[in-house]
C-alpha atoms as a PDB file:
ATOM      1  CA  UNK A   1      32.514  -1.196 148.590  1.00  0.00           C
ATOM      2  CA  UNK A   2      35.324  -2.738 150.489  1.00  0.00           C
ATOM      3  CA  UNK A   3      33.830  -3.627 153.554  1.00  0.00           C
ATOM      4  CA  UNK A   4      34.276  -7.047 154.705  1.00  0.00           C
ATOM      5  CA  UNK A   5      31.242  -9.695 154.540  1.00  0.00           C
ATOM      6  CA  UNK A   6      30.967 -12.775 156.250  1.00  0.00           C
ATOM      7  CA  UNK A   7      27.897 -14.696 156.163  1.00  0.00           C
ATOM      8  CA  UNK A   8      27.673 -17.578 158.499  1.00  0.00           C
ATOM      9  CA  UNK A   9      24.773 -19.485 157.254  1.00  0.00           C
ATOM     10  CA  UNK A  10      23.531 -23.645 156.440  1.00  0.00           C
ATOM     11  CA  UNK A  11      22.496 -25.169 153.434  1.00  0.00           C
ATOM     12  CA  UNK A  12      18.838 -25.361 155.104  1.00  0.00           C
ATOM     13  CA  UNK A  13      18.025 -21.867 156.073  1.00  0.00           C
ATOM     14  CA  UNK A  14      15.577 -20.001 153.768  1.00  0.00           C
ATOM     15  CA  UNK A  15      16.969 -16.654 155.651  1.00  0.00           C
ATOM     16  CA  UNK A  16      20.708 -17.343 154.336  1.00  0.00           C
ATOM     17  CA  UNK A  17      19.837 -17.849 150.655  1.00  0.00           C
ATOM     18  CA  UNK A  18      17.583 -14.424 151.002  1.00  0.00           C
ATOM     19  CA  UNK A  19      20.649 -12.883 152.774  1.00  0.00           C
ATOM     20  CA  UNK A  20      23.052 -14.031 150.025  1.00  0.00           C
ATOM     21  CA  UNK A  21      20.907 -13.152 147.326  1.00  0.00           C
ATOM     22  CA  UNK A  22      20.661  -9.275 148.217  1.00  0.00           C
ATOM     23  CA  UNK A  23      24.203  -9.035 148.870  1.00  0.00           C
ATOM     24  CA  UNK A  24      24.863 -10.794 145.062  1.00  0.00           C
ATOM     25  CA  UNK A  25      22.039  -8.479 143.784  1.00  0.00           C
ATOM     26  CA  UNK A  26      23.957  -5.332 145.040  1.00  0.00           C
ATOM     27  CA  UNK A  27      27.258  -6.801 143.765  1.00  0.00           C
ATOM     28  CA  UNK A  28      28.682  -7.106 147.356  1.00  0.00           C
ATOM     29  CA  UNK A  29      30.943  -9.723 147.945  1.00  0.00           C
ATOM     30  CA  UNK A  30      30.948 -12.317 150.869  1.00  0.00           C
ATOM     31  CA  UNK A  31      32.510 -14.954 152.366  1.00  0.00           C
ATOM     32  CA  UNK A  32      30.046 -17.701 153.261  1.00  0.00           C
ATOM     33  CA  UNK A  33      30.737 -20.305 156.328  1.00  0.00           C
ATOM     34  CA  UNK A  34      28.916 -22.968 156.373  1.00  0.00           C
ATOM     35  CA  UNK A  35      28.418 -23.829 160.312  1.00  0.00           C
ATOM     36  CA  UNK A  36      27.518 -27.587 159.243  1.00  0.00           C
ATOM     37  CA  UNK A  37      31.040 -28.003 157.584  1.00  0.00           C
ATOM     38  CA  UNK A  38      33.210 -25.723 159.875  1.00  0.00           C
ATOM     39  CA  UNK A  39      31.979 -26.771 163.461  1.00  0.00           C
ATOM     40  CA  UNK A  40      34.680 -24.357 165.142  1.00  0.00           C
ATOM     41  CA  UNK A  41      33.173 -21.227 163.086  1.00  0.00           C
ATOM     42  CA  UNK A  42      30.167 -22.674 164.474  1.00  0.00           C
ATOM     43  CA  UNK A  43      31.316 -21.913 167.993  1.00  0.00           C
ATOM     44  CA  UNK A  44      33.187 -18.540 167.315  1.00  0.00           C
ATOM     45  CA  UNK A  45      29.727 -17.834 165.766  1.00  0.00           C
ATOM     46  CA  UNK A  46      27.780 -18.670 168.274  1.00  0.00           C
ATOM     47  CA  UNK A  47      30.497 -16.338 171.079  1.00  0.00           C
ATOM     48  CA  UNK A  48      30.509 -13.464 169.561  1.00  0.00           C
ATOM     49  CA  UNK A  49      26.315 -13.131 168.728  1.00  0.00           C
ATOM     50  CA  UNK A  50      25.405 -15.103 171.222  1.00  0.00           C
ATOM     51  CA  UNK A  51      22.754 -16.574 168.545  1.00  0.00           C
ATOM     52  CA  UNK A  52      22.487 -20.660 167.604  1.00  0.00           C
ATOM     53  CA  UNK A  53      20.640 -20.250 164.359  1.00  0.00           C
ATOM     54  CA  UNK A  54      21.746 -18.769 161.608  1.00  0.00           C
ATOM     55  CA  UNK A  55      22.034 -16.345 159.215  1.00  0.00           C
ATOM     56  CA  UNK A  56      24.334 -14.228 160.940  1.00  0.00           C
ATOM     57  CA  UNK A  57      26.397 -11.482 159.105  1.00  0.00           C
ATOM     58  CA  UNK A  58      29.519  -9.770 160.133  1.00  0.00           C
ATOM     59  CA  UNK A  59      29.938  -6.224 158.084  1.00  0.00           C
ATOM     60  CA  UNK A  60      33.245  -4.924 159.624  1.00  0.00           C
ATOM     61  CA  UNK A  61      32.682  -4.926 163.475  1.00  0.00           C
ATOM     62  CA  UNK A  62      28.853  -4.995 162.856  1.00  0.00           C
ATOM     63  CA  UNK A  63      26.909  -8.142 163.242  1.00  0.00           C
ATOM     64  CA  UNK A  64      23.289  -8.880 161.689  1.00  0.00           C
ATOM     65  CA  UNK A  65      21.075 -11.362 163.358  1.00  0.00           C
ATOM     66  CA  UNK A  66      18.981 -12.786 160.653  1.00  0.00           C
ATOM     67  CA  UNK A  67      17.166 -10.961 157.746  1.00  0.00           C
ATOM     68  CA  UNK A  68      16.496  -7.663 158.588  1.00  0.00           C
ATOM     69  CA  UNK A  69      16.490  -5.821 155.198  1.00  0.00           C
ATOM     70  CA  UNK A  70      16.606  -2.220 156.916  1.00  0.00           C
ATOM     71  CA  UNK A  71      19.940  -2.685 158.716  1.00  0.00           C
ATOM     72  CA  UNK A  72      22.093  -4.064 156.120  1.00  0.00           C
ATOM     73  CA  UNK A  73      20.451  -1.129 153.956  1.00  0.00           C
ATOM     74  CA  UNK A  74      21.972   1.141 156.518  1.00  0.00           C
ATOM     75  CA  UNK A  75      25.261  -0.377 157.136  1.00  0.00           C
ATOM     76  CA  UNK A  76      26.121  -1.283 153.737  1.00  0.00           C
ATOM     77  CA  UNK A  77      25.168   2.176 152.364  1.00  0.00           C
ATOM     78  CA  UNK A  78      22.352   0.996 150.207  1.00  0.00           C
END
């Protein structure tokens, strides 16, 4: 799979570390941003999803607003 993964996520957030694990348990590799180290990813973040809390993923041009196991089924071809 060579689809690009970013996970935008805090150290806090139940939903992140469920997000991360399924990606890990389907051997999918991400890039995780921490929005409490990287306050101007926070922003972008928060721009393009229009959401304050995180997790949000970008897959490509998709985005994922939280933990919705269904969509990132579908988009990552699981």
């Amino acid at each position: 799979m060579d689809k690009k993964v970013i996970v935008y996520s805090s150290p806090d957030c139940a939903y992140c570390y469920t997000v991360k694990s399924y990606l890990e348990k389907n051997g999918i590799e991400y890039e995780e941003i921490n929005i409490y180290e990287d306050e101007q990813a926070y922003d972008r973040m928060v721009q393009f999803s229009g959401q304050k809390n995180v997790p949000v993923t970008v897959i490509e041009e998709e985005i994922i607003v939280g933990w919705d196991k269904e969509k990132f089924k579908e988009v990552l071809g699981i």
